[in-house]
C-alpha atoms as a PDB file:
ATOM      1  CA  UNK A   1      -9.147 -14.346 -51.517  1.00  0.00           C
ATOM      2  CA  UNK A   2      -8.279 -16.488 -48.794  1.00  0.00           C
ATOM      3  CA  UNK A   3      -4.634 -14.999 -48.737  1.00  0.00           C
ATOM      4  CA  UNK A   4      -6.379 -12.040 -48.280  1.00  0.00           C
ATOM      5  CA  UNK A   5      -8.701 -12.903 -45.343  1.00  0.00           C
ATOM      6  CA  UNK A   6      -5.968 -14.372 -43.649  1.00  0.00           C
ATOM      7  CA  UNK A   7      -3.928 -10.894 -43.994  1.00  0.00           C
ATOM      8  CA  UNK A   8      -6.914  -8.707 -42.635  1.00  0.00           C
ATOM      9  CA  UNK A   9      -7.468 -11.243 -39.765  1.00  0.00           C
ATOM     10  CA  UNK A  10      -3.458 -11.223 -38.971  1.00  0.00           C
ATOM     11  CA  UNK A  11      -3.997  -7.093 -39.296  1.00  0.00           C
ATOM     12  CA  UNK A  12      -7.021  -7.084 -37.123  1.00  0.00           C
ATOM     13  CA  UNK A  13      -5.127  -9.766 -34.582  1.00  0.00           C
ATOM     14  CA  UNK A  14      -2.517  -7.206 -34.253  1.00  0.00           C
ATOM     15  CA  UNK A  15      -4.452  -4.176 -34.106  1.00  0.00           C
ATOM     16  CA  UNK A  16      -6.382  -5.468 -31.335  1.00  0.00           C
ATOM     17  CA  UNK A  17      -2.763  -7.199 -29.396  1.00  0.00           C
ATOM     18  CA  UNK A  18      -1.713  -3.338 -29.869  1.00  0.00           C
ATOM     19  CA  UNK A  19      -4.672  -1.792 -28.172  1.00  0.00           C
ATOM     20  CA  UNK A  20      -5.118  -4.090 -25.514  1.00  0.00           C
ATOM     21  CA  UNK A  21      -1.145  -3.243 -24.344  1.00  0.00           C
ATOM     22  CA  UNK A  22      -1.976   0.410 -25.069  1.00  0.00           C
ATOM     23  CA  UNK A  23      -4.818   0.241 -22.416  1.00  0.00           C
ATOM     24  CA  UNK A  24      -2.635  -2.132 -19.908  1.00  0.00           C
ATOM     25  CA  UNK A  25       0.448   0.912 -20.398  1.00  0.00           C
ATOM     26  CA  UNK A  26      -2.312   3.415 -20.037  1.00  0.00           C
ATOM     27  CA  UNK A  27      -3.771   2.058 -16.606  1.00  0.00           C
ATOM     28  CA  UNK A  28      -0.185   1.026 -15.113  1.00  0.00           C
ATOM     29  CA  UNK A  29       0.923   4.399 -15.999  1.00  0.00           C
ATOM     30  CA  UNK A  30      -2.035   5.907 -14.144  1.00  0.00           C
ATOM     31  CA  UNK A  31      -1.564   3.902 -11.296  1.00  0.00           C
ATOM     32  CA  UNK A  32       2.408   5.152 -10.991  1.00  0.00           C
ATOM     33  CA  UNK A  33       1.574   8.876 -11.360  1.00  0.00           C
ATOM     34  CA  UNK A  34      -1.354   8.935  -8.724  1.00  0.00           C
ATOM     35  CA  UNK A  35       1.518   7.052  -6.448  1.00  0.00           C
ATOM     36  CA  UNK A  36       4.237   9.353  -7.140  1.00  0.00           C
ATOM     37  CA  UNK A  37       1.974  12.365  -6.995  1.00  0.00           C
ATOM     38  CA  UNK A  38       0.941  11.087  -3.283  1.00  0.00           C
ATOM     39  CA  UNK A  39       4.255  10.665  -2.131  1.00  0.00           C
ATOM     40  CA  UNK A  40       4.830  14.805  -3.611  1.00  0.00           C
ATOM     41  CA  UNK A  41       1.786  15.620  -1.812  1.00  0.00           C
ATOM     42  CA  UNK A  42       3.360  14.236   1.357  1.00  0.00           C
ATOM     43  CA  UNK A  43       6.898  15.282   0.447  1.00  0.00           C
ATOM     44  CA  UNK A  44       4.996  19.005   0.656  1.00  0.00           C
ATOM     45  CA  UNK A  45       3.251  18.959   3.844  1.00  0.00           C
ATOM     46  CA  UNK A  46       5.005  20.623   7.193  1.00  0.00           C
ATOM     47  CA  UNK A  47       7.121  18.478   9.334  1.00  0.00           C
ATOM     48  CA  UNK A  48       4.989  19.240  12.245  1.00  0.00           C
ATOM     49  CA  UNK A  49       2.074  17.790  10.862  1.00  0.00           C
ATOM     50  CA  UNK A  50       3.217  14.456   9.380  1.00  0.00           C
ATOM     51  CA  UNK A  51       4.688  14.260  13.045  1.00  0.00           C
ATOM     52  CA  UNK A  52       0.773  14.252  14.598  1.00  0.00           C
ATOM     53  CA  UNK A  53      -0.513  12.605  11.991  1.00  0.00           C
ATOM     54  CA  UNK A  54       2.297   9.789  12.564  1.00  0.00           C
ATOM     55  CA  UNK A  55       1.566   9.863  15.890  1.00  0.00           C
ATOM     56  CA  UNK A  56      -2.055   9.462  15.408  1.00  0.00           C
ATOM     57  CA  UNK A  57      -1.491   6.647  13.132  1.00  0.00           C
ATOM     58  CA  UNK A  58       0.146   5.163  16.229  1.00  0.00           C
ATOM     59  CA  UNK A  59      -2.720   5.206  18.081  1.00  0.00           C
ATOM     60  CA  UNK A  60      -4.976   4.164  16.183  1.00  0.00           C
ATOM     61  CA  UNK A  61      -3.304   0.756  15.018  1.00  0.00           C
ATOM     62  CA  UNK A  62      -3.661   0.259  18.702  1.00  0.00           C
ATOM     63  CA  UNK A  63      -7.056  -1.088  18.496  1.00  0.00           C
ATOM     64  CA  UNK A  64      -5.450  -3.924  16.300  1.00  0.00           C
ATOM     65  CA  UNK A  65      -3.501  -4.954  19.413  1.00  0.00           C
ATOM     66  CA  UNK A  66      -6.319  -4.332  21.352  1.00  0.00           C
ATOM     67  CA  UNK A  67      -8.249  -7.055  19.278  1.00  0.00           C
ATOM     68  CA  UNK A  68      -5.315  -9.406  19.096  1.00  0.00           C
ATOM     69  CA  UNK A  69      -5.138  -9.461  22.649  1.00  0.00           C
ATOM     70  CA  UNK A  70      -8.542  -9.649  23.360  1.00  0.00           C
ATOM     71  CA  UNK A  71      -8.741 -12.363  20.606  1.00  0.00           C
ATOM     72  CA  UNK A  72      -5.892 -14.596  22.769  1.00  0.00           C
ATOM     73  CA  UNK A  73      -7.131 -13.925  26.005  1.00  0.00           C
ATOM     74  CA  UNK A  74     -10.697 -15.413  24.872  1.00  0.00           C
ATOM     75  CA  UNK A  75      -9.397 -18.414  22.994  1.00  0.00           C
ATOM     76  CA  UNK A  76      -6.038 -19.270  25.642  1.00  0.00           C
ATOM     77  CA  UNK A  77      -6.597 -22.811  26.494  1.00  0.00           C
ATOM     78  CA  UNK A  78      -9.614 -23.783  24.545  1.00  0.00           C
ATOM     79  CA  UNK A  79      -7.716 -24.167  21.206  1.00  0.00           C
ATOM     80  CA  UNK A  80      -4.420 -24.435  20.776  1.00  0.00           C
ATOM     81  CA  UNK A  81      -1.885 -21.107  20.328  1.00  0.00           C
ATOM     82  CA  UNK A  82      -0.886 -21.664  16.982  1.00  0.00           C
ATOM     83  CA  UNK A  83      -4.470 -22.165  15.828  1.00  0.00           C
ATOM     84  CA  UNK A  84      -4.662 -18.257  17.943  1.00  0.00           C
ATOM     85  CA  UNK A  85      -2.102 -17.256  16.285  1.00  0.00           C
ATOM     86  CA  UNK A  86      -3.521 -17.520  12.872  1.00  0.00           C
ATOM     87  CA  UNK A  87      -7.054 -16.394  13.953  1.00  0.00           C
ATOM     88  CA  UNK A  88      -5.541 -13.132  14.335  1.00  0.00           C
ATOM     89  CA  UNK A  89      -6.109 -12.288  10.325  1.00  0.00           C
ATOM     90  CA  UNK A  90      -9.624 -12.268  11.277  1.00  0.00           C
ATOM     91  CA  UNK A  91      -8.705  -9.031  13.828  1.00  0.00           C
ATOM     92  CA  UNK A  92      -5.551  -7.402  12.636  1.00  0.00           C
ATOM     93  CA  UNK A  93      -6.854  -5.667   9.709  1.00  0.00           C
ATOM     94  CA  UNK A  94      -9.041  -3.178  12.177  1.00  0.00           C
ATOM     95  CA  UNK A  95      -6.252  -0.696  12.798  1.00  0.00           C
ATOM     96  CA  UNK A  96      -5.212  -0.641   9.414  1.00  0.00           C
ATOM     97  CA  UNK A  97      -8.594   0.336   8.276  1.00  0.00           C
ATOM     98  CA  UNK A  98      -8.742   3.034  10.522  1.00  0.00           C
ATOM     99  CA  UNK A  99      -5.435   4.263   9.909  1.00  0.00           C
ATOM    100  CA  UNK A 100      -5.193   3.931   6.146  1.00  0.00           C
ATOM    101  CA  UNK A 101      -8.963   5.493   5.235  1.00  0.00           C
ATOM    102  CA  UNK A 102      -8.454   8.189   7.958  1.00  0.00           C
ATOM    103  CA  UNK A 103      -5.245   9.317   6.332  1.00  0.00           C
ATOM    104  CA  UNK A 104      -2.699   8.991   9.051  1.00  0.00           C
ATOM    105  CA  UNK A 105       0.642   8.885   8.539  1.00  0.00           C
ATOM    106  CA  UNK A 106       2.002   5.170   8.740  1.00  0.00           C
ATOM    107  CA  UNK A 107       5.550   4.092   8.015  1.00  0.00           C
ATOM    108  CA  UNK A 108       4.715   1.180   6.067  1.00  0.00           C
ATOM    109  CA  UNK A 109       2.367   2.134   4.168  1.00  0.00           C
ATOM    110  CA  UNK A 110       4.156   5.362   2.904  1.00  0.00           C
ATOM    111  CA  UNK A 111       7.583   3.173   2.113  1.00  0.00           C
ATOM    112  CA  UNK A 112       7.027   2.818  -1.310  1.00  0.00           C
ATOM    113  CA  UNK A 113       4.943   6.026  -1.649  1.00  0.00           C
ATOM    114  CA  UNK A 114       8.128   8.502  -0.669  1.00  0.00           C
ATOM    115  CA  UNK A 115      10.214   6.064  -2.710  1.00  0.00           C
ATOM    116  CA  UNK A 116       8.886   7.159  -5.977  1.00  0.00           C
ATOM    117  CA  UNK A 117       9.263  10.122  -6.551  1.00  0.00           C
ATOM    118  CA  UNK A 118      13.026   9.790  -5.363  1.00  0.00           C
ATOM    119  CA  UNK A 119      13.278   7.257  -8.493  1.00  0.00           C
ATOM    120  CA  UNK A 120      11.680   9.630 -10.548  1.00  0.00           C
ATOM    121  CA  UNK A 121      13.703  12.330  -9.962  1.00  0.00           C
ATOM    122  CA  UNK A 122      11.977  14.383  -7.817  1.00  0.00           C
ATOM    123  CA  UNK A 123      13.651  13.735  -4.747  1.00  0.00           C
ATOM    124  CA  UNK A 124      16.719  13.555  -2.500  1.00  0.00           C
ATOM    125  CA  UNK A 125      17.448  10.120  -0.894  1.00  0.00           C
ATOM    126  CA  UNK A 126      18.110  12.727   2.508  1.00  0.00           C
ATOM    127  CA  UNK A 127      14.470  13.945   2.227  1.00  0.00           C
ATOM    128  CA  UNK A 128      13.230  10.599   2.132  1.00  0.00           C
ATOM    129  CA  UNK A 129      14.702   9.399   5.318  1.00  0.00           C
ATOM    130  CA  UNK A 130      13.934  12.485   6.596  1.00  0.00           C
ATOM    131  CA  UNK A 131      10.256  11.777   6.272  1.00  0.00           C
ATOM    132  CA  UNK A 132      10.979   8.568   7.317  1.00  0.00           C
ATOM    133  CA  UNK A 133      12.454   9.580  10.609  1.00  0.00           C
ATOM    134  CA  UNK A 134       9.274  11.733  11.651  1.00  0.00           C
ATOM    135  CA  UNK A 135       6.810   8.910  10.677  1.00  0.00           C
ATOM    136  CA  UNK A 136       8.913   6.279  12.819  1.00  0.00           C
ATOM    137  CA  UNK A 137       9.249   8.416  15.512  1.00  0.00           C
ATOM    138  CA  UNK A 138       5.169   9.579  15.842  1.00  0.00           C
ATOM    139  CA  UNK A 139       4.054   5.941  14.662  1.00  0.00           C
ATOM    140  CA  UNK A 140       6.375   4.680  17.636  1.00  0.00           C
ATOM    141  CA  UNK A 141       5.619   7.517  20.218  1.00  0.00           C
ATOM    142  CA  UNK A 142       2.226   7.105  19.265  1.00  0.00           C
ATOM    143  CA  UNK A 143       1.722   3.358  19.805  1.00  0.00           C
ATOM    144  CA  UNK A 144       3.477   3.360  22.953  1.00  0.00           C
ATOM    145  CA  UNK A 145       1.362   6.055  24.573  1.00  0.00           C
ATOM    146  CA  UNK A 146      -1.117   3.870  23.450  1.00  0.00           C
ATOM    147  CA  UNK A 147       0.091   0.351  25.242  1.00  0.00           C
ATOM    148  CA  UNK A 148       0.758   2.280  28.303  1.00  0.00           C
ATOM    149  CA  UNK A 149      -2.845   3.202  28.339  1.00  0.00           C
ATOM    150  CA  UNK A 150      -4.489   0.156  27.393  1.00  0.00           C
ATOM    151  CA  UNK A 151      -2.371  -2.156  30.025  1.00  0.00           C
ATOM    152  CA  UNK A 152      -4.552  -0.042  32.617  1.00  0.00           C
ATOM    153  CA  UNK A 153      -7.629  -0.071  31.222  1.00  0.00           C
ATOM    154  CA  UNK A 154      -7.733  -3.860  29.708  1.00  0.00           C
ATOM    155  CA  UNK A 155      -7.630  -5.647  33.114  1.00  0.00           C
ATOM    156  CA  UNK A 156     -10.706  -3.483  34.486  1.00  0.00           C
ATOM    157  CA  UNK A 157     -12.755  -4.540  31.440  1.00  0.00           C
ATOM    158  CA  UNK A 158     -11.612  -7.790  31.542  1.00  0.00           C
ATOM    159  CA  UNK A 159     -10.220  -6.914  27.791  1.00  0.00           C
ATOM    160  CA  UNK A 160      -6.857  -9.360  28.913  1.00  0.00           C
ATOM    161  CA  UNK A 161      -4.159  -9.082  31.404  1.00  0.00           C
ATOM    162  CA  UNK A 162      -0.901  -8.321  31.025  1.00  0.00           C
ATOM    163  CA  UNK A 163      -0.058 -11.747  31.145  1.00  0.00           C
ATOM    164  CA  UNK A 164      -1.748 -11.874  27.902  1.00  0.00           C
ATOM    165  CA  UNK A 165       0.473  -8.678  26.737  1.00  0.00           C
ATOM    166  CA  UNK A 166       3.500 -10.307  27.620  1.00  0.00           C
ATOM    167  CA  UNK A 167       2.595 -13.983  25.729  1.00  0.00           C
ATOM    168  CA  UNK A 168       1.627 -12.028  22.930  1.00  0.00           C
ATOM    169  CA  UNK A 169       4.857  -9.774  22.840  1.00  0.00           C
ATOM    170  CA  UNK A 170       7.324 -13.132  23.478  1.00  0.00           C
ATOM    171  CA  UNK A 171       5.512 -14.822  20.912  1.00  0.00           C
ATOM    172  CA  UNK A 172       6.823 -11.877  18.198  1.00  0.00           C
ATOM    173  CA  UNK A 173      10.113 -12.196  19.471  1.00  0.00           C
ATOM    174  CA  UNK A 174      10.213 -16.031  19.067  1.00  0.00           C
ATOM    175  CA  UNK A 175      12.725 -15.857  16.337  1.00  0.00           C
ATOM    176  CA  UNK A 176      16.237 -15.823  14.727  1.00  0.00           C
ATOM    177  CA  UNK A 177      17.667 -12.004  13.720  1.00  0.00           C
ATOM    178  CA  UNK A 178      17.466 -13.541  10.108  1.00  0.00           C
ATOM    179  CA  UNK A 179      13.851 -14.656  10.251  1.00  0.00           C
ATOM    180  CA  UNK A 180      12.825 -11.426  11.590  1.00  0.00           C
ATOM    181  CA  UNK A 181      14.288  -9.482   8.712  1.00  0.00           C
ATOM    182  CA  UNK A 182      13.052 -11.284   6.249  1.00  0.00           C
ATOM    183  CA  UNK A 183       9.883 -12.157   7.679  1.00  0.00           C
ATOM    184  CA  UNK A 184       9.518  -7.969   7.781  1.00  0.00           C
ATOM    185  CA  UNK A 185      10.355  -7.913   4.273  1.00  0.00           C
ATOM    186  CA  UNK A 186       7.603  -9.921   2.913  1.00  0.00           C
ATOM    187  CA  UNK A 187       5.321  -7.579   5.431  1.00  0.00           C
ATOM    188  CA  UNK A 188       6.752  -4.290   4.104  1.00  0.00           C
ATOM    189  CA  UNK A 189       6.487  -5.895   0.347  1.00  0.00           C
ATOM    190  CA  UNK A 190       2.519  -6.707   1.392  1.00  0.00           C
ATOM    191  CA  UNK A 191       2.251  -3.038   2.454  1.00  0.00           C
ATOM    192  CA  UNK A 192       4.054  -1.749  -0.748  1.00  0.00           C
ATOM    193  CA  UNK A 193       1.354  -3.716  -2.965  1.00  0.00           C
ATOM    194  CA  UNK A 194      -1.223  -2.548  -0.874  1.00  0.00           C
ATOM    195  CA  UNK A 195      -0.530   0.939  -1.640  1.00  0.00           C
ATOM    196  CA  UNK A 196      -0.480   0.211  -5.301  1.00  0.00           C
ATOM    197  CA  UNK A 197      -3.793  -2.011  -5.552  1.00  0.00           C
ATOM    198  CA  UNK A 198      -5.362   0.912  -3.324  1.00  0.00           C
ATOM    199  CA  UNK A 199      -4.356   3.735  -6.284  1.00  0.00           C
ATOM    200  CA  UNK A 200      -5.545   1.683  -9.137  1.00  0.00           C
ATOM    201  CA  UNK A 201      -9.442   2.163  -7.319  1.00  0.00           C
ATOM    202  CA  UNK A 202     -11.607   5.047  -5.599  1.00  0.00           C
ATOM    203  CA  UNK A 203     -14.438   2.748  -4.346  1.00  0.00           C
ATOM    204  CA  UNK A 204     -14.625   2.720  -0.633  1.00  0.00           C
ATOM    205  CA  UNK A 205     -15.799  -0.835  -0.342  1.00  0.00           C
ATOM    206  CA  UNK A 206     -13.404  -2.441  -2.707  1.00  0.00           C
ATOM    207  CA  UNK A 207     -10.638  -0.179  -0.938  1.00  0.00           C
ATOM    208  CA  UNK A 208     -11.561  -1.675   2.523  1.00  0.00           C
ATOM    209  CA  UNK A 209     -11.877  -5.254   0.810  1.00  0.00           C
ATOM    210  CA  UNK A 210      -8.266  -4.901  -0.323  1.00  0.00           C
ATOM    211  CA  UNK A 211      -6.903  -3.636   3.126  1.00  0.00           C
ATOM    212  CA  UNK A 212      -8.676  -6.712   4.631  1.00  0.00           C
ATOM    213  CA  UNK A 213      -7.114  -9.087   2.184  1.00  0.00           C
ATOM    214  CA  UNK A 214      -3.728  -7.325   2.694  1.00  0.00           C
ATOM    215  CA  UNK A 215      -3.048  -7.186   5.938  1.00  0.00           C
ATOM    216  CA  UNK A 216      -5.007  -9.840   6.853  1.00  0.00           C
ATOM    217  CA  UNK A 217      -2.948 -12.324   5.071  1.00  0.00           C
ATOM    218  CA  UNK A 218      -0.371 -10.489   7.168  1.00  0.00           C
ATOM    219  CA  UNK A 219      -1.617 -11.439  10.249  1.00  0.00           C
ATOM    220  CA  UNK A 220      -2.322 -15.050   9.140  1.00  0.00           C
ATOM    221  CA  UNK A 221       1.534 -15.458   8.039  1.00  0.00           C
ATOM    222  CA  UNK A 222       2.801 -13.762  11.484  1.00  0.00           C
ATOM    223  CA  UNK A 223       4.807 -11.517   9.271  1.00  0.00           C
ATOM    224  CA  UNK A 224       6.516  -8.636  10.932  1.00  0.00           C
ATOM    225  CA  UNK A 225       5.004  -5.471  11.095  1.00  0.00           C
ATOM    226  CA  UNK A 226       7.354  -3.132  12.661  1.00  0.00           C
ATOM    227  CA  UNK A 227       4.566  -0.699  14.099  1.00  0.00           C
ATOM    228  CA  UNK A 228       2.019  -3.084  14.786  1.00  0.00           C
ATOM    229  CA  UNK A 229       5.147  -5.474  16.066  1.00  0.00           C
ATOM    230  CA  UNK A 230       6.632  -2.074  18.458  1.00  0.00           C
ATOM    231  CA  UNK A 231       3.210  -2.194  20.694  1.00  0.00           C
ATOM    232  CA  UNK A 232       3.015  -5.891  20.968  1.00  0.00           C
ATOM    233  CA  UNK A 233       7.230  -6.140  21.941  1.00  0.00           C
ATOM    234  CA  UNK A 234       6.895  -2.791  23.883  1.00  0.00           C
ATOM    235  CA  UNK A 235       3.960  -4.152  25.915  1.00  0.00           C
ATOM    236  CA  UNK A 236       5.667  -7.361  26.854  1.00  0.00           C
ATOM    237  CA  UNK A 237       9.173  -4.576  27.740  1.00  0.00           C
ATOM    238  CA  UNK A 238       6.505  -3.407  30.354  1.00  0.00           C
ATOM    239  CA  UNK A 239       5.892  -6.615  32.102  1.00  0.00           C
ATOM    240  CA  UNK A 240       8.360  -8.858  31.621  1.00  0.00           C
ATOM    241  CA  UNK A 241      11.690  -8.935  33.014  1.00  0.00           C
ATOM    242  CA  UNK A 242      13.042 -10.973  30.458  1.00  0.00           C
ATOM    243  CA  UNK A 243      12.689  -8.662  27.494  1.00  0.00           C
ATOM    244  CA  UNK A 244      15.509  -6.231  27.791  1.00  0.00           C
ATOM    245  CA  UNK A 245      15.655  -2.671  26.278  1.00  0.00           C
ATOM    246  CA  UNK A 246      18.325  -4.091  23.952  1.00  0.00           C
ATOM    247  CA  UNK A 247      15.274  -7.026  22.806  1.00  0.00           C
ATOM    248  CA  UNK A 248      13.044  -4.309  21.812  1.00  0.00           C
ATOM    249  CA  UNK A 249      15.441  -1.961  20.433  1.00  0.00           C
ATOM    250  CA  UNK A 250      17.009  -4.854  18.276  1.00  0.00           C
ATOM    251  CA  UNK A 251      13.229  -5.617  17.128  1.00  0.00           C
ATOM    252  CA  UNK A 252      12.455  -2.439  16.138  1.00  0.00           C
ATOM    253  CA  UNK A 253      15.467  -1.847  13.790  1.00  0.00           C
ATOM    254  CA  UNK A 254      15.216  -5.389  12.224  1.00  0.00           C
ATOM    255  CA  UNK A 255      11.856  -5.199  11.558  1.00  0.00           C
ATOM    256  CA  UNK A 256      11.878  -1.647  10.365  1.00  0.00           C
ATOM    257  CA  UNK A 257      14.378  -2.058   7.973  1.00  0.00           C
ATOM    258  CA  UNK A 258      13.265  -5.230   6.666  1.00  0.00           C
ATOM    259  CA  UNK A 259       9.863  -3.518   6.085  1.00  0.00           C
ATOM    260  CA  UNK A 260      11.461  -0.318   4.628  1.00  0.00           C
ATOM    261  CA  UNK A 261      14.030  -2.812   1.699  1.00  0.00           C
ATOM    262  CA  UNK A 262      10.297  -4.263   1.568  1.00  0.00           C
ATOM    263  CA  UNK A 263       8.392  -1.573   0.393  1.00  0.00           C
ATOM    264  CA  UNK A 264      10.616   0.760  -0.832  1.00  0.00           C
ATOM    265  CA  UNK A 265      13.151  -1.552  -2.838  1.00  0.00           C
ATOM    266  CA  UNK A 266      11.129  -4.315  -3.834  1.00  0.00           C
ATOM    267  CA  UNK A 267       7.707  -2.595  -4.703  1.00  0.00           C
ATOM    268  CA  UNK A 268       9.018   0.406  -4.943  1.00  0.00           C
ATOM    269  CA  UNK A 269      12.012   0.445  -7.631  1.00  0.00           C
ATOM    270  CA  UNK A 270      10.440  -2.844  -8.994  1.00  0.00           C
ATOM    271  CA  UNK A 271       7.131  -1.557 -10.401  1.00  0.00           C
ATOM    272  CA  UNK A 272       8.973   2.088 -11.502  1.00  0.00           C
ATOM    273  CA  UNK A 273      11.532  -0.233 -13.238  1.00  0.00           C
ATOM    274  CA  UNK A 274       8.624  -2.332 -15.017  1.00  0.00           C
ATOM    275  CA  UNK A 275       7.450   1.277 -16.518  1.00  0.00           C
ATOM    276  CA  UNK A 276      10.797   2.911 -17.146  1.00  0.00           C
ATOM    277  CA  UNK A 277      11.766  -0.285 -19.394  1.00  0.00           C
ATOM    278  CA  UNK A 278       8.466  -0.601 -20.815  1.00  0.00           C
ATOM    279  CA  UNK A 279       8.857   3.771 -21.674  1.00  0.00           C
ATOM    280  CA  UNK A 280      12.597   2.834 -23.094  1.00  0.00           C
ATOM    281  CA  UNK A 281      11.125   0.088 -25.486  1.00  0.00           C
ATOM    282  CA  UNK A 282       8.146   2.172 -26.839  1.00  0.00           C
ATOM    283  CA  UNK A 283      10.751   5.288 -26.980  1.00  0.00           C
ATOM    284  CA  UNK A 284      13.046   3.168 -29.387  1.00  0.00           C
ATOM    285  CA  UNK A 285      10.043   1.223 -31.158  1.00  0.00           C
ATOM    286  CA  UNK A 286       9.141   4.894 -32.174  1.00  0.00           C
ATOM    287  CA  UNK A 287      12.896   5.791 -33.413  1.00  0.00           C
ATOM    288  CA  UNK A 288      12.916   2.728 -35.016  1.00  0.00           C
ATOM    289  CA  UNK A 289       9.294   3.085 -36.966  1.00  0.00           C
END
C-alpha cells in the first residue's frame, strides 16, 4: 500500500509539474503572438502615417526634457549634480507615458516589436529598416521642432535657461564612444522588456506602473536614450559652440544603434529563441511519446 501511495503521489507530482509548464508555455506564447501581431499591425499601416505619428512621438517626449530641465534648473547649486542627475527618474518617465499610452510611434519602443515578426517569418530585414528609417526620422524631426520651441518659451516662464539646456546636453555627451554604445544598449534592452511586460497586461494602471518602473530606472542609470538623448544633445548644438554638428551626429548614430542591437537583438531574438526551442523540444517530446 505504501508503494502504492508513493506511486499516485509521484503521478500526481508530475501531473501537476506538467500543468503548471503547460500554463507558463500557454501565457509566454500569448505574450509573443500579441507582440508579433503588433509589430504586423504596424508593418500594415501607410508610410505617411507612422511618419506623423513618429513625429508626434517626438514631441511629445519633449515634456520629459522639459521636466529634466526644469528639474536641474530648480535644484543647480543646492544639491550636488550627480545627486540631479539621478533625481531625474522621478521626471523622465512623463514623456514616455504620454507617448506610449497615446500610441505614437517611438523608435525604441517599436525595436523589438518590428523585430518579430522578421524572426518569425513574416518579414524582410529591408522592411524593417524601412520602418525604422521613418520612425527615426519623425521621432528626430519631431523632437527638434520641439527644443527649438521650448528654448524660447522656457526663459519667459522662468522654466530654465539655455544655460541649463546646454549643462544638461554636455552632461549626455560626457562619455567614451564605447560607453555610449553600450550604455544605449542596456536602454534599448529596458525598452525591449518594456514592450513585453506591457503585452502580458491590459490594465491601465499596472501599464503606467510598469512604464514608470521602466524608464524610470532609465533615467536613474543615465542610460542612453537615443530620442530622449537627440533633444537634450540637439539643445546644447543650439547654444554651445563647443558641440559640433559632427558631436551630435556621432551621438545620434551611437546611441541609436546601441538601442536598436538592444531591443531588437537582445529582447528581440532572445525571447523568440526561448519559444522556438521550447516549440522544438515539445515537437520531439511528441515524436518521441
Amino acid at each position: 500500500m505504501k508503494e502504492e501511495d508513493k506511486t499516485q503521489t509521484e503521478q500526481q507530482q508530475e501531473l501537476e509539474k506538467k500543468s503548471n509548464e503547460a500554463v507558463y508555455s500557454k501565457e509566454y506564447t500569448e505574450i509573443l503572438t500579441s507582440v508579433i501581431h503588433e509589430g504586423e499591425e504596424i508593418f500594415k499601416k501607410k508610410k505617411q502615417a507612422i511618419f506623423l505619428s513618429s513625429c508626434i512621438a517626438g514631441l511629445e517626449i519633449g515634456f520629459s526634457y522639459v521636466l529634466v530641465c526644469a528639474l536641474f534648473f530648480l535644484l543647480q547649486g543646492r544639491i550636488s549634480d550627480p545627486v540631479i542627475y539621478r533625481l531625474f527618474a522621478f521626471v523622465y518617465p512623463f514623456g514616455f507615458v504620454l507617448v506610449i499610452l497615446g500610441k505614437s510611434a517611438l523608435f525604441t519602443e517599436q525595436t523589438s516589436v518590428l523585430a518579430l515578426p522578421v524572426l518569425n517569418g513574416q518579414r524582410t530585414v529591408f522592411e524593417l529598416l524601412r520602418v525604422w528609417g521613418v520612425v527615426i526620422v519623425g521621432n528626430v524631426l519631431g523632437g527638434n521642432f520641439f527644443v527649438i520651441f521650448i528654448s524660447s518659451l522656457a526663459p519667459e516662464l522662468g522654466l530654465f535657461d539655455t544655460d541649463t539646456m546646454v549643462t544638461v546636453g554636455m552632461h549626455i555627451l560626457n562619455h567614451k564612444p564605447w560607453a555610449l554604445f553600450l550604455s544605449a544598449i542596456a536602454a534599448g534592452w529596458l525598452m525591449g522588456l518594456l514592450t513585453w511586460l506591457l503585452n502580458s497586461t491590459n490594465q491601465a494602471l499596472t501599464r503606467i506602473l510598469i512604464i514608470l518602473m521602466v524608464t524610470g530606472a532609465i533615467g536613474f542609470a543615465g542610460f542612453h536614450h537615443s530620442i530622449v538623448g537627440n533633444l537634450e544633445v540637439f539643445g546644447a548644438y543650439l547654444h554651445s559652440e563647443t558641440v559640433s554638428t559632427g558631436n551630435y551626429l556621432s551621438f545620434l548614430l551611437i546611441t541609436m544603434l546601441g538601442n536598436g542591437f538592444g531591443g531588437a537583438i537582445v529582447v528581440g531574438l532572445f525571447k523568440y529563441r526561448i519559444f522556438e526551442s521550447n516549440f522544438s523540444s515539445n515537437k520531439s517530446r511528441k515524436n518521441w511519446d
